[in-house]
C-alpha atoms as a PDB file:
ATOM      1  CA  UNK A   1      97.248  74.091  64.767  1.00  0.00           C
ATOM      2  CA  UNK A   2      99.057  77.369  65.491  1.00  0.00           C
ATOM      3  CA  UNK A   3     100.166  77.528  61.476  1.00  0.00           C
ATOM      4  CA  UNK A   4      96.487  77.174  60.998  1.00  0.00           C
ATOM      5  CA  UNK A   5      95.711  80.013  62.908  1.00  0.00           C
ATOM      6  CA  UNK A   6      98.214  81.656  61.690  1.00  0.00           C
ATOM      7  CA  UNK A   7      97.413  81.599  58.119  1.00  0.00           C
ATOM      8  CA  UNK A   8      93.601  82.298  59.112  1.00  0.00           C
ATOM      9  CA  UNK A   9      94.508  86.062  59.884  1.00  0.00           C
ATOM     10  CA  UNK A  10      96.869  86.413  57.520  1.00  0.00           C
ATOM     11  CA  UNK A  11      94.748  86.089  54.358  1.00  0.00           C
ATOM     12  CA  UNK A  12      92.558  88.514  54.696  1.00  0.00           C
ATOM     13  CA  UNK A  13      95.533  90.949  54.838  1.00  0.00           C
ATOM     14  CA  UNK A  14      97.609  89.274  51.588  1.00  0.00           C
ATOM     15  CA  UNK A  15      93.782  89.257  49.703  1.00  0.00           C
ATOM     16  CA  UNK A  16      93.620  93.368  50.196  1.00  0.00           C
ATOM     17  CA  UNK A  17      97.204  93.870  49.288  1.00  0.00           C
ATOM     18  CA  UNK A  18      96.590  91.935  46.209  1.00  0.00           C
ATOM     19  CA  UNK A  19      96.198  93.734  42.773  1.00  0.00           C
ATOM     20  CA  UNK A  20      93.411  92.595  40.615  1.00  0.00           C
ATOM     21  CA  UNK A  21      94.330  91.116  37.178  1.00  0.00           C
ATOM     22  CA  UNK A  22      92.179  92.531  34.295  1.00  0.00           C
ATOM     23  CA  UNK A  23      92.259  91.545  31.204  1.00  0.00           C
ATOM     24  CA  UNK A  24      92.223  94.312  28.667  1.00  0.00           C
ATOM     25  CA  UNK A  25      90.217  93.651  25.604  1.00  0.00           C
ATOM     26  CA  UNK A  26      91.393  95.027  21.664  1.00  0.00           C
ATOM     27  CA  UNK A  27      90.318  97.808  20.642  1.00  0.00           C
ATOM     28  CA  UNK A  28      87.890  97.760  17.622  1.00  0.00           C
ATOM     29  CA  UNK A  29      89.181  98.249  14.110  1.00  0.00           C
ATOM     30  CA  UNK A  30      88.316 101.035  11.850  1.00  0.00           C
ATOM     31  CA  UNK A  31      85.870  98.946   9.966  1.00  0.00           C
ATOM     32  CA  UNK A  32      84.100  97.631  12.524  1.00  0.00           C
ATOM     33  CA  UNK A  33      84.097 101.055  14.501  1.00  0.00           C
ATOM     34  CA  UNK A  34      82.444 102.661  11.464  1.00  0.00           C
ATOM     35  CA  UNK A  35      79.854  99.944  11.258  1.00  0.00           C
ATOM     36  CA  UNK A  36      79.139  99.674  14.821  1.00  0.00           C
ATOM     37  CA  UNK A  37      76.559 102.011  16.779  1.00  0.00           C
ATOM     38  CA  UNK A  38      75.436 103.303  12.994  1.00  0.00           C
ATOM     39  CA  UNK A  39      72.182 103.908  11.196  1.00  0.00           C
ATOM     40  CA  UNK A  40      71.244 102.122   8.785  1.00  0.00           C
ATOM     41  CA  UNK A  41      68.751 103.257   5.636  1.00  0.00           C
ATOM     42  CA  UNK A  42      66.994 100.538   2.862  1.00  0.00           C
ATOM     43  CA  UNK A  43      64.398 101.503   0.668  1.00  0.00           C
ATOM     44  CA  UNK A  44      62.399 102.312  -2.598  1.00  0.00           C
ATOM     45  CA  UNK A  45      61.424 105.437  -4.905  1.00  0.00           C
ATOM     46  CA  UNK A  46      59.096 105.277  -7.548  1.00  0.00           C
ATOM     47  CA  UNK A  47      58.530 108.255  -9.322  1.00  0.00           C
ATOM     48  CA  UNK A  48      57.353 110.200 -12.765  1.00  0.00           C
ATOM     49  CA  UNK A  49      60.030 112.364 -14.640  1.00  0.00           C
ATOM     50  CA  UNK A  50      60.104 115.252 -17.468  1.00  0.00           C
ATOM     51  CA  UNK A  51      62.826 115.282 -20.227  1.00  0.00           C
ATOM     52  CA  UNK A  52      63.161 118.808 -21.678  1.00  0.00           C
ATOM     53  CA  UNK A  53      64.236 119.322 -25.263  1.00  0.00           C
ATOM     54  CA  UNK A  54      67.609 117.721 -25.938  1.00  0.00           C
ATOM     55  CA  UNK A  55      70.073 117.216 -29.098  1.00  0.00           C
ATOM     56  CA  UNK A  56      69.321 113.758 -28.675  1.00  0.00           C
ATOM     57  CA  UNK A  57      65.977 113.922 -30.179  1.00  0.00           C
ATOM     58  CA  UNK A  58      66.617 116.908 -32.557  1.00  0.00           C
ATOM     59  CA  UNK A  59      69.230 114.482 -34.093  1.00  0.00           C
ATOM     60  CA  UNK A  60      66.696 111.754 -34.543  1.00  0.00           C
ATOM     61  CA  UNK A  61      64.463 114.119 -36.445  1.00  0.00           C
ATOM     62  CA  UNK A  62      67.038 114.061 -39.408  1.00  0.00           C
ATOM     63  CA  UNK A  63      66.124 110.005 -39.397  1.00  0.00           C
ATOM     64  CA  UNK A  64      66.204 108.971 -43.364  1.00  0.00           C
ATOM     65  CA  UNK A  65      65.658 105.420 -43.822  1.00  0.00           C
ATOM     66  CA  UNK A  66      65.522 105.713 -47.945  1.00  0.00           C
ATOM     67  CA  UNK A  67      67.925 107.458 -50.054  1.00  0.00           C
ATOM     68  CA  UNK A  68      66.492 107.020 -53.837  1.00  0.00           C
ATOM     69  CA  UNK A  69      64.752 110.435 -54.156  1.00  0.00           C
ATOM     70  CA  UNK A  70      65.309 114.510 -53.059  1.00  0.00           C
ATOM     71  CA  UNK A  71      61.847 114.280 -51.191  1.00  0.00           C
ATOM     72  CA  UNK A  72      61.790 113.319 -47.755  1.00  0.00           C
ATOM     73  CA  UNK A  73      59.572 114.169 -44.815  1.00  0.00           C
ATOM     74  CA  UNK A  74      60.166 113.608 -41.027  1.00  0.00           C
ATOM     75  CA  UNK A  75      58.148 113.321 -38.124  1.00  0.00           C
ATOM     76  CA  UNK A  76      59.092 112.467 -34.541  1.00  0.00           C
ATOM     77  CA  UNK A  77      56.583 111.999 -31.401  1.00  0.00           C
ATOM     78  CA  UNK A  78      57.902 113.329 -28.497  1.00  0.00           C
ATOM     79  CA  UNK A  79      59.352 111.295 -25.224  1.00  0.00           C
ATOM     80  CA  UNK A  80      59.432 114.068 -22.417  1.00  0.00           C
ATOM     81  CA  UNK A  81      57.953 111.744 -20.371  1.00  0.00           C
ATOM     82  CA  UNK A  82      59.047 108.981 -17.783  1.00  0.00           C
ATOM     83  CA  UNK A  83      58.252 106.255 -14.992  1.00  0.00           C
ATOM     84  CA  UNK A  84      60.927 105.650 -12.312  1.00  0.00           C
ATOM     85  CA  UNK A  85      61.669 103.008 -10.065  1.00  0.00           C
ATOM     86  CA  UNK A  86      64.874 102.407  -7.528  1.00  0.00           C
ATOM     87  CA  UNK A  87      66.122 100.746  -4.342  1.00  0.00           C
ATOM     88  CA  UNK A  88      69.171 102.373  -2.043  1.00  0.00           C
ATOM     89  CA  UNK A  89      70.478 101.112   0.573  1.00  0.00           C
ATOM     90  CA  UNK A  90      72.456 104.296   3.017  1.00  0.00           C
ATOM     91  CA  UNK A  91      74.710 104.042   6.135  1.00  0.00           C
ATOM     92  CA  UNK A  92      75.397 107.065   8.370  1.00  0.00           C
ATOM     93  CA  UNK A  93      79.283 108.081   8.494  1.00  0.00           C
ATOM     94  CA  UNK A  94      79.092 111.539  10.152  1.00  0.00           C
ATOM     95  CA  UNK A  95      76.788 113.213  12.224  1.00  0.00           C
ATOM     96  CA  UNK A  96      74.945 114.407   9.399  1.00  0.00           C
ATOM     97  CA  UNK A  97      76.173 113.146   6.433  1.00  0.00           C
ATOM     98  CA  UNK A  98      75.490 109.455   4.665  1.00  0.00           C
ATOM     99  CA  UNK A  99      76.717 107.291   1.748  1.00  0.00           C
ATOM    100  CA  UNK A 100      75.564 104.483  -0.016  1.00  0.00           C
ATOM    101  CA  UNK A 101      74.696 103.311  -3.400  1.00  0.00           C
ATOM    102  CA  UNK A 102      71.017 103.293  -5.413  1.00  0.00           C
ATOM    103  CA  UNK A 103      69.454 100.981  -8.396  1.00  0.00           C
ATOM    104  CA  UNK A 104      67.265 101.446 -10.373  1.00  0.00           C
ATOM    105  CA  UNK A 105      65.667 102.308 -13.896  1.00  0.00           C
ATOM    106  CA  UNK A 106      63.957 105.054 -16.189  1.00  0.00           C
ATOM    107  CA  UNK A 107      61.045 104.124 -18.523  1.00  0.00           C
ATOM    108  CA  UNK A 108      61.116 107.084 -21.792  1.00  0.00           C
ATOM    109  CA  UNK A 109      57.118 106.671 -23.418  1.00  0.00           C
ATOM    110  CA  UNK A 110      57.253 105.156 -26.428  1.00  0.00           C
ATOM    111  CA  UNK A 111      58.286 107.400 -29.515  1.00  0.00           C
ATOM    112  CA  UNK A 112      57.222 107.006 -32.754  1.00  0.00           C
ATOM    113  CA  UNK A 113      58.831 107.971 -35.568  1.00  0.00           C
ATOM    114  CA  UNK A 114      57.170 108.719 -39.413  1.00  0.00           C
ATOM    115  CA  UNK A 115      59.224 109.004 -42.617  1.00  0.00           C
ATOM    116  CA  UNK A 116      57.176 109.542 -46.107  1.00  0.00           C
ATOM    117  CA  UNK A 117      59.415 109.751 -49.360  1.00  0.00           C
ATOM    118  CA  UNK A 118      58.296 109.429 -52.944  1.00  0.00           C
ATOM    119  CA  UNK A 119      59.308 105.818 -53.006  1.00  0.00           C
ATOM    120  CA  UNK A 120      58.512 104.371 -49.683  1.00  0.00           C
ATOM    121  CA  UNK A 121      56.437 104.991 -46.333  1.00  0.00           C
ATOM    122  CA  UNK A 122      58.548 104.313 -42.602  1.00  0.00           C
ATOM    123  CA  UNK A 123      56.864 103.602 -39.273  1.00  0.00           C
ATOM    124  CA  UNK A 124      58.937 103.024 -36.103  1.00  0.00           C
ATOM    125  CA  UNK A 125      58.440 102.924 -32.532  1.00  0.00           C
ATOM    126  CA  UNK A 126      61.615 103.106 -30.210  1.00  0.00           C
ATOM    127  CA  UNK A 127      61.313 102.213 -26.506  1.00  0.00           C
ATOM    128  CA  UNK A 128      64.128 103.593 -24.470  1.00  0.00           C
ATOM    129  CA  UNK A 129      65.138 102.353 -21.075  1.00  0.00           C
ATOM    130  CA  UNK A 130      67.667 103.244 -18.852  1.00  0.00           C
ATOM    131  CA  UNK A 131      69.880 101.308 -16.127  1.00  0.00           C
ATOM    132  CA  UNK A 132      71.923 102.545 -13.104  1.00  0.00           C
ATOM    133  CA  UNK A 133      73.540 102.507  -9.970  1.00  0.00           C
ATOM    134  CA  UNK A 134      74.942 105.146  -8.450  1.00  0.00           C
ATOM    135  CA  UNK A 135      77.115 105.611  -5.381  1.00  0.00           C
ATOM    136  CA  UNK A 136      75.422 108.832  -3.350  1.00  0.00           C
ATOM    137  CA  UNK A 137      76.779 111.017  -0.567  1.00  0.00           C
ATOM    138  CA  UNK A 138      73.370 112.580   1.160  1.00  0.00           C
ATOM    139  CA  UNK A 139      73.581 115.446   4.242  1.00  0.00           C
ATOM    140  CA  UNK A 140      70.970 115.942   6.882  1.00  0.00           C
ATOM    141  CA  UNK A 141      69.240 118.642   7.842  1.00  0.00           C
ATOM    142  CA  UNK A 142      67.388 118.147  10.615  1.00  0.00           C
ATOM    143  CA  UNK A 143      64.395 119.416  12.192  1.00  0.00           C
ATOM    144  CA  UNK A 144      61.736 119.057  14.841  1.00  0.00           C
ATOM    145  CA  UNK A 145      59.126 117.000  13.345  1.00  0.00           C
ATOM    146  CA  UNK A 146      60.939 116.092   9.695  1.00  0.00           C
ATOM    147  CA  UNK A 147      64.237 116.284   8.357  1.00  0.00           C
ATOM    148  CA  UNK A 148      65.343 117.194   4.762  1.00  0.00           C
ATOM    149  CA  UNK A 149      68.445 115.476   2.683  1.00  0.00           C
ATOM    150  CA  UNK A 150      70.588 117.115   0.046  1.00  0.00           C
ATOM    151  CA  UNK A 151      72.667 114.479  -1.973  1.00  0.00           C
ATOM    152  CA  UNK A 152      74.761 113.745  -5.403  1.00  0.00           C
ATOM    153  CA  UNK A 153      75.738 110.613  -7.010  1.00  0.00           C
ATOM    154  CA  UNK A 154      78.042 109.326  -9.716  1.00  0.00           C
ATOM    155  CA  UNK A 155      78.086 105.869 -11.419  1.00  0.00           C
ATOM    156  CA  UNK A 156      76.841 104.379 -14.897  1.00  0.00           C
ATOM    157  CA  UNK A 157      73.929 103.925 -16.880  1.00  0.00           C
ATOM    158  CA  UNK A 158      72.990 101.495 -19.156  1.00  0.00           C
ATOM    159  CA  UNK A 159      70.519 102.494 -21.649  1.00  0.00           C
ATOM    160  CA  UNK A 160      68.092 100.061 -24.187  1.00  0.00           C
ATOM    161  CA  UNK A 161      66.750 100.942 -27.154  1.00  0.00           C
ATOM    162  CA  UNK A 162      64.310  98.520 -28.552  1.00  0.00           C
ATOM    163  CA  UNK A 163      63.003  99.430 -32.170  1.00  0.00           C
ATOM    164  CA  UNK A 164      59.949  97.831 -33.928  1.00  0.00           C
ATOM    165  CA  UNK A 165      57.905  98.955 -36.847  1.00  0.00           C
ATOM    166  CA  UNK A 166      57.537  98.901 -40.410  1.00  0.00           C
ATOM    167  CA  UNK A 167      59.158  99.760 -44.311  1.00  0.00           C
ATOM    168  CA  UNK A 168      56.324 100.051 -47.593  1.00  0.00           C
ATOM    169  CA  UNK A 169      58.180 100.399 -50.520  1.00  0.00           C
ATOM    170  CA  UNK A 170      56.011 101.208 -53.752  1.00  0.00           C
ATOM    171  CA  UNK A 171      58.404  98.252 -55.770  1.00  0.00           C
ATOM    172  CA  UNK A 172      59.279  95.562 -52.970  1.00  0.00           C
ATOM    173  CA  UNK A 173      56.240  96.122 -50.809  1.00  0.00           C
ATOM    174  CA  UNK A 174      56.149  95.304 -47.154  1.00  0.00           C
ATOM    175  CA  UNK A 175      58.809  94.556 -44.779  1.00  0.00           C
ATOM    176  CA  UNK A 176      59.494  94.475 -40.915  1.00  0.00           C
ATOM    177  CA  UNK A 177      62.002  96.740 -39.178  1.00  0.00           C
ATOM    178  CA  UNK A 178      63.392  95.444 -35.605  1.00  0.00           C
ATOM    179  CA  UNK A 179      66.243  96.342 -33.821  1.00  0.00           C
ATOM    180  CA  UNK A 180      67.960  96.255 -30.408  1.00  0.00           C
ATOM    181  CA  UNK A 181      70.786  98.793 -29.346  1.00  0.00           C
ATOM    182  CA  UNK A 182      72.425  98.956 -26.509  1.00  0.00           C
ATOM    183  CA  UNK A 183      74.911 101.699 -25.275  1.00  0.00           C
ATOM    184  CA  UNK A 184      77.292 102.424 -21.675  1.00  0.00           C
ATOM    185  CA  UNK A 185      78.304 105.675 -19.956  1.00  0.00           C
ATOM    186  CA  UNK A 186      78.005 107.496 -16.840  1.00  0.00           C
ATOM    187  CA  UNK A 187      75.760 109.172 -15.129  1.00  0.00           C
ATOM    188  CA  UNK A 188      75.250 112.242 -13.026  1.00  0.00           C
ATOM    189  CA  UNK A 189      72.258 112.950 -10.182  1.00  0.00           C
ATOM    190  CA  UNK A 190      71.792 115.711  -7.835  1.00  0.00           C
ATOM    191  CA  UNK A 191      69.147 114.657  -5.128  1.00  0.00           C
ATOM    192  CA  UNK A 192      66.785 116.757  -2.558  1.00  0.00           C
ATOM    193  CA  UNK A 193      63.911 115.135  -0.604  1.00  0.00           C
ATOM    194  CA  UNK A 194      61.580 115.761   2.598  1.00  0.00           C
ATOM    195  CA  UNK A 195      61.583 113.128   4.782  1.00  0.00           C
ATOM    196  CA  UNK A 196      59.446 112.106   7.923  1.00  0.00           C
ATOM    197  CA  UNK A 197      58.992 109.473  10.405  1.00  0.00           C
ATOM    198  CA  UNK A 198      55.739 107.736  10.318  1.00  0.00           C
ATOM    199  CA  UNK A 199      56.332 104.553  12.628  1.00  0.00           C
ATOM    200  CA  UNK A 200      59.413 103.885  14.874  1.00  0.00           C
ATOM    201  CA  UNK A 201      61.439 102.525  12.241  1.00  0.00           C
ATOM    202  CA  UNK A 202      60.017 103.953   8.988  1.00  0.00           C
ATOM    203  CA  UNK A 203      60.307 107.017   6.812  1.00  0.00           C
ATOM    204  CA  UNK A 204      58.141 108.495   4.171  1.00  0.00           C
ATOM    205  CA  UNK A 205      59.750 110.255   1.815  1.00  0.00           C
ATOM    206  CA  UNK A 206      59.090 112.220  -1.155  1.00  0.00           C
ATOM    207  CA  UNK A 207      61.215 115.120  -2.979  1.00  0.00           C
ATOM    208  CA  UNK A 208      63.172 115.545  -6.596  1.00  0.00           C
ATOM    209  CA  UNK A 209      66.108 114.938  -8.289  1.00  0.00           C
ATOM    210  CA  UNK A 210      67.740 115.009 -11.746  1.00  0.00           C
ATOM    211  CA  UNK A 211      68.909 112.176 -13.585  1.00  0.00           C
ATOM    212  CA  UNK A 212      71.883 112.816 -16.445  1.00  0.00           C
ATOM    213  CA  UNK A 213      72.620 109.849 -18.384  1.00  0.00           C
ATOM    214  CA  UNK A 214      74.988 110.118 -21.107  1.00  0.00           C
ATOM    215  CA  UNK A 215      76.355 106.930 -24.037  1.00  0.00           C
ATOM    216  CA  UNK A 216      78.941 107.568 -26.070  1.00  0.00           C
ATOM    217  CA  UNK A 217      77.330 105.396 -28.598  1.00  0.00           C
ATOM    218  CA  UNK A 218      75.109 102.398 -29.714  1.00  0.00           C
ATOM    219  CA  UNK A 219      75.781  98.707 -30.414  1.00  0.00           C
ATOM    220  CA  UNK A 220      73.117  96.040 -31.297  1.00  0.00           C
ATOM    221  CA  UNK A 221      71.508  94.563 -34.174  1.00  0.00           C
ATOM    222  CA  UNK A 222      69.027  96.496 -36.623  1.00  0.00           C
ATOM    223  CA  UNK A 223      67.273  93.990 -38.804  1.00  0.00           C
ATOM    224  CA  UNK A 224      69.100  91.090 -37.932  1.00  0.00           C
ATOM    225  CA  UNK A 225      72.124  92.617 -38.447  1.00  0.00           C
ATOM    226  CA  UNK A 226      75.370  93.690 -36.267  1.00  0.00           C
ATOM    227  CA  UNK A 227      75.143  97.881 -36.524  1.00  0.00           C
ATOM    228  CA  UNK A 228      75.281 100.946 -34.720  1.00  0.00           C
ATOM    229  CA  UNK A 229      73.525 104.814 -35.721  1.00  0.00           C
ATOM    230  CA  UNK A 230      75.835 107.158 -37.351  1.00  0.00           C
ATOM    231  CA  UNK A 231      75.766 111.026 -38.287  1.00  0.00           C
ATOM    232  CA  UNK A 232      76.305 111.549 -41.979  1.00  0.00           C
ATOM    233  CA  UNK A 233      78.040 114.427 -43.113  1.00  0.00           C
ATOM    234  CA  UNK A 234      75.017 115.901 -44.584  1.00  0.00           C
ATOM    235  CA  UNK A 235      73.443 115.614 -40.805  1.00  0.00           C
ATOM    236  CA  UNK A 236      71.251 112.892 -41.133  1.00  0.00           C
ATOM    237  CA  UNK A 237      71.390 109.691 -39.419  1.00  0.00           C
ATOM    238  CA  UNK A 238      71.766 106.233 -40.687  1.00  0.00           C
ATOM    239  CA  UNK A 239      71.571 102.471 -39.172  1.00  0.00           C
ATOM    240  CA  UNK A 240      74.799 100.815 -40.679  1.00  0.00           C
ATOM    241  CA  UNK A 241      76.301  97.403 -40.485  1.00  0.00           C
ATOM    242  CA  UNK A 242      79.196  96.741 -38.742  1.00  0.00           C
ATOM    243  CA  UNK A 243      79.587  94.216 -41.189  1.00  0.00           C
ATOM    244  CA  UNK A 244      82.329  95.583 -43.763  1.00  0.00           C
ATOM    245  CA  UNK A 245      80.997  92.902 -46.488  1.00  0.00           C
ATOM    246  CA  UNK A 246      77.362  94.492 -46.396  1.00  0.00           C
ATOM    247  CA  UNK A 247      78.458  98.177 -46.479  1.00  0.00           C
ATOM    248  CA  UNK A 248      75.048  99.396 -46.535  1.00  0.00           C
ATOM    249  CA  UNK A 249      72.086 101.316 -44.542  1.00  0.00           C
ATOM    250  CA  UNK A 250      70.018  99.260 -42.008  1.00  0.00           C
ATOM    251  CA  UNK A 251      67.412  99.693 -44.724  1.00  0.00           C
ATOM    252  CA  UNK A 252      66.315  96.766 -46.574  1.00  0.00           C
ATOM    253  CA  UNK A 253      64.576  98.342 -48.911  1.00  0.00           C
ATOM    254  CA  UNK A 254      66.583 100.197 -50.681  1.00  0.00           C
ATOM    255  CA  UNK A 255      65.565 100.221 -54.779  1.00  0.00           C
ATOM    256  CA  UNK A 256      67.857 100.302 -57.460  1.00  0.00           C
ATOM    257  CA  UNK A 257      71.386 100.501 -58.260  1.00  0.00           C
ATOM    258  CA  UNK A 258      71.854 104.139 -58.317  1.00  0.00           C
ATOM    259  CA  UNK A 259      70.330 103.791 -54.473  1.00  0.00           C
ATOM    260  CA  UNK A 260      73.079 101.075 -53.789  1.00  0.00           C
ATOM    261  CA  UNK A 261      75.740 103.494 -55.157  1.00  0.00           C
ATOM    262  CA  UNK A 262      74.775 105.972 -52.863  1.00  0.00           C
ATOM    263  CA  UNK A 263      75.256 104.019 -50.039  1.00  0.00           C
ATOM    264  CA  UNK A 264      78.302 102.861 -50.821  1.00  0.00           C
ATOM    265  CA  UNK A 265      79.229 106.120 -51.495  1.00  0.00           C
ATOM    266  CA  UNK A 266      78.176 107.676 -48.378  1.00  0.00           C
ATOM    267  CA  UNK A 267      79.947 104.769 -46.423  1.00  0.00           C
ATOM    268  CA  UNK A 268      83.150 105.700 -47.642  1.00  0.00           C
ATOM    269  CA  UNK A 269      82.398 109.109 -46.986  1.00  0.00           C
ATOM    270  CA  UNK A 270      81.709 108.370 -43.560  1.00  0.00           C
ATOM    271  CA  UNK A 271      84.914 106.560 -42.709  1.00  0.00           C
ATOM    272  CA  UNK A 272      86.987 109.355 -44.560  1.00  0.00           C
ATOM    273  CA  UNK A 273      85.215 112.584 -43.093  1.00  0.00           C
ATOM    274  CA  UNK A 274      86.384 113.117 -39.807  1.00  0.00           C
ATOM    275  CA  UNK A 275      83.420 115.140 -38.305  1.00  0.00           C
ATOM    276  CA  UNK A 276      81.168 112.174 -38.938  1.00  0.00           C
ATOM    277  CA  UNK A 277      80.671 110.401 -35.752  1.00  0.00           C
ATOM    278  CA  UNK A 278      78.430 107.628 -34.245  1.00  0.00           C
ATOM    279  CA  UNK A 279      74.876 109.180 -32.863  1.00  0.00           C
ATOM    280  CA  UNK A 280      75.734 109.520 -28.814  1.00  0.00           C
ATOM    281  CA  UNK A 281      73.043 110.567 -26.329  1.00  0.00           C
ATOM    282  CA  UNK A 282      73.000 112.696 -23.394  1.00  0.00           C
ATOM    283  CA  UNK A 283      69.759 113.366 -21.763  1.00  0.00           C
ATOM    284  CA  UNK A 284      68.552 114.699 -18.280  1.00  0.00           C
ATOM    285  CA  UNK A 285      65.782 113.971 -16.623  1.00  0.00           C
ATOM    286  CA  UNK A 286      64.069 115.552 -13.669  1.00  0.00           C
ATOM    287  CA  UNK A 287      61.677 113.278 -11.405  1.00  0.00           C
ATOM    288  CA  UNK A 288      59.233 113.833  -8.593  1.00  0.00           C
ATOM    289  CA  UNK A 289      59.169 111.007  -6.575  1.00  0.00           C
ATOM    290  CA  UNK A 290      57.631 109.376  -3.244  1.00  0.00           C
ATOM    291  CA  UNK A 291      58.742 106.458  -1.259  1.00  0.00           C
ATOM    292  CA  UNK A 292      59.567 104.625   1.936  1.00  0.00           C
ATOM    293  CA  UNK A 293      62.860 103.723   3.830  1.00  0.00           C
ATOM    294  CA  UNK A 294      63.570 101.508   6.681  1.00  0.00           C
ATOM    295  CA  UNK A 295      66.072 102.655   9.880  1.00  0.00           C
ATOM    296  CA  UNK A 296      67.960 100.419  11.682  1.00  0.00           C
ATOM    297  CA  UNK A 297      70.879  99.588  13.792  1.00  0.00           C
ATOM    298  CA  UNK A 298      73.599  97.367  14.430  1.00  0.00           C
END
């Protein structure tokens, strides 16, 4: 009984004198210390955009889709126009300063393209689209009621063209002209926009930026037939197969055998010159634009 006791008083006096065990937890990586306690931005842009006057479309002005005869007239529509559409998706990394990456797409208006020679009559429409994704560093400025955002971006582009139309020829009549080229490069945007909270969560935003696309050049088929657009010597430019047993324009119209010559003729030209080149593109476009974003956090 008196070990009892004993012990009784004793514990409270070994419990005080006793350290506390804790156990100490890891501390959090780099990656998970960049995505933890930081904002988050998704969202959409849709927008309309102006192409100035480029080489791109002076160069398709010099179009010549027959060869048989001196005369030949050219007329081009123009395609300054645009609709835009794009998704991003942002994370903050520094106080005022976010990356992330956008999607997205450029619609040209359709341009139509006339060519009248002695021989033969030319319609063609061309539809242009194109493709990106960027990755995009934005900084804040912020403000009371609104904040603005400043950004660039880098990435590639994809760009369509879809071609559809028509060839009269005065000896072998009517025929269809279709094509589908497609062409990779990169692309360049600078990016400012006025943004405001509307709800807890969501932003309205609405602002400009400029779009630079660039292809080196075009692959695809042109009336069912492997090709690519090239810059003759002379400065006009030419659908050609890629098919070295049909060395000849896109054209299939083409009369006589002088005509035939010709081509032939300007093909070897073409692969013997050394300033003739395949048509490239490299257009800018500037877009006003409106949309929303969502903010969260993890």
């Amino acid at each position: 009984m008196k070990i009892v006791f004993f012990l009784f008083f004793l514990l409270p006096i070994l419990t005080q004198n006793k350290k506390e065990v804790t156990i100490e937890e890891d501390e959090p990586t780099i990656a998970e210390d960049l995505i933890r306690k930081k904002n988050f931005d998704i969202g959409f842009r849709l927008g309309y955009g102006y192409k100035p006057d480029d080489r791109f479309e002076t160069e398709l002005k010099n179009f010549r889709n027959d060869y048989s005869t001196i005369y030949n007239y050219t007329t081009l529509s123009s395609f300054k126009n645009s609709t835009h559409q794009e998704f991003f998706g942002r994370v903050k990394v520094f106080n005022n300063s976010k990356m992330g990456f956008v999607f997205g797409g450029s619609n040209f208006e359709r341009l139509k393209l006339y060519e009248n020679s002695l021989n033969s009559q030319t319609e063609l429409n061309f539809r242009i689209k194109a493709d990106f994704i960027f990755i995009t560093y934005h900084f804040i400025f912020p403000f009371n009621n609104f904040f603005l955002e400043a950004g660039v971006g880098m990435g590639i582009n994809t760009v369509s063209w879809i071609t559809s139309g028509y060839n009269y020829n005065r000896v072998l009549g009517y025929s269809e002209q279709k094509g589908f080229l497609v062409g990779n490069g990169l692309g360049y945007r600078m990016d400012f926009s006025f943004n405001k909270k509307i709800f807890n969560n969501f932003v309205f935003q609405t602002g400009l930026f400029y779009n630079y696309y660039t292809v080196p050049y075009f692959n695809g088929s042109l009336n069912n037939s492997q090709s690519s657009i090239y810059i003759n010597p002379n400065g006009t430019i030419t659908g050609l197969s890629n098919n070295q047993a049909n060395q000849a324009p896109i054209s299939q119209d083409s009369p006589g055998n002088l005509d035939q010559i010709y081509q032939l003729l300007l093909i070897e030209r073409l692969e013997e010159d050394q300033s003739s080149r395949r048509l490239d593109m490299r257009i800018g476009n500037l877009i006003l634009n409106f949309g929303m974003s969502l903010q969260f956090s993890l």
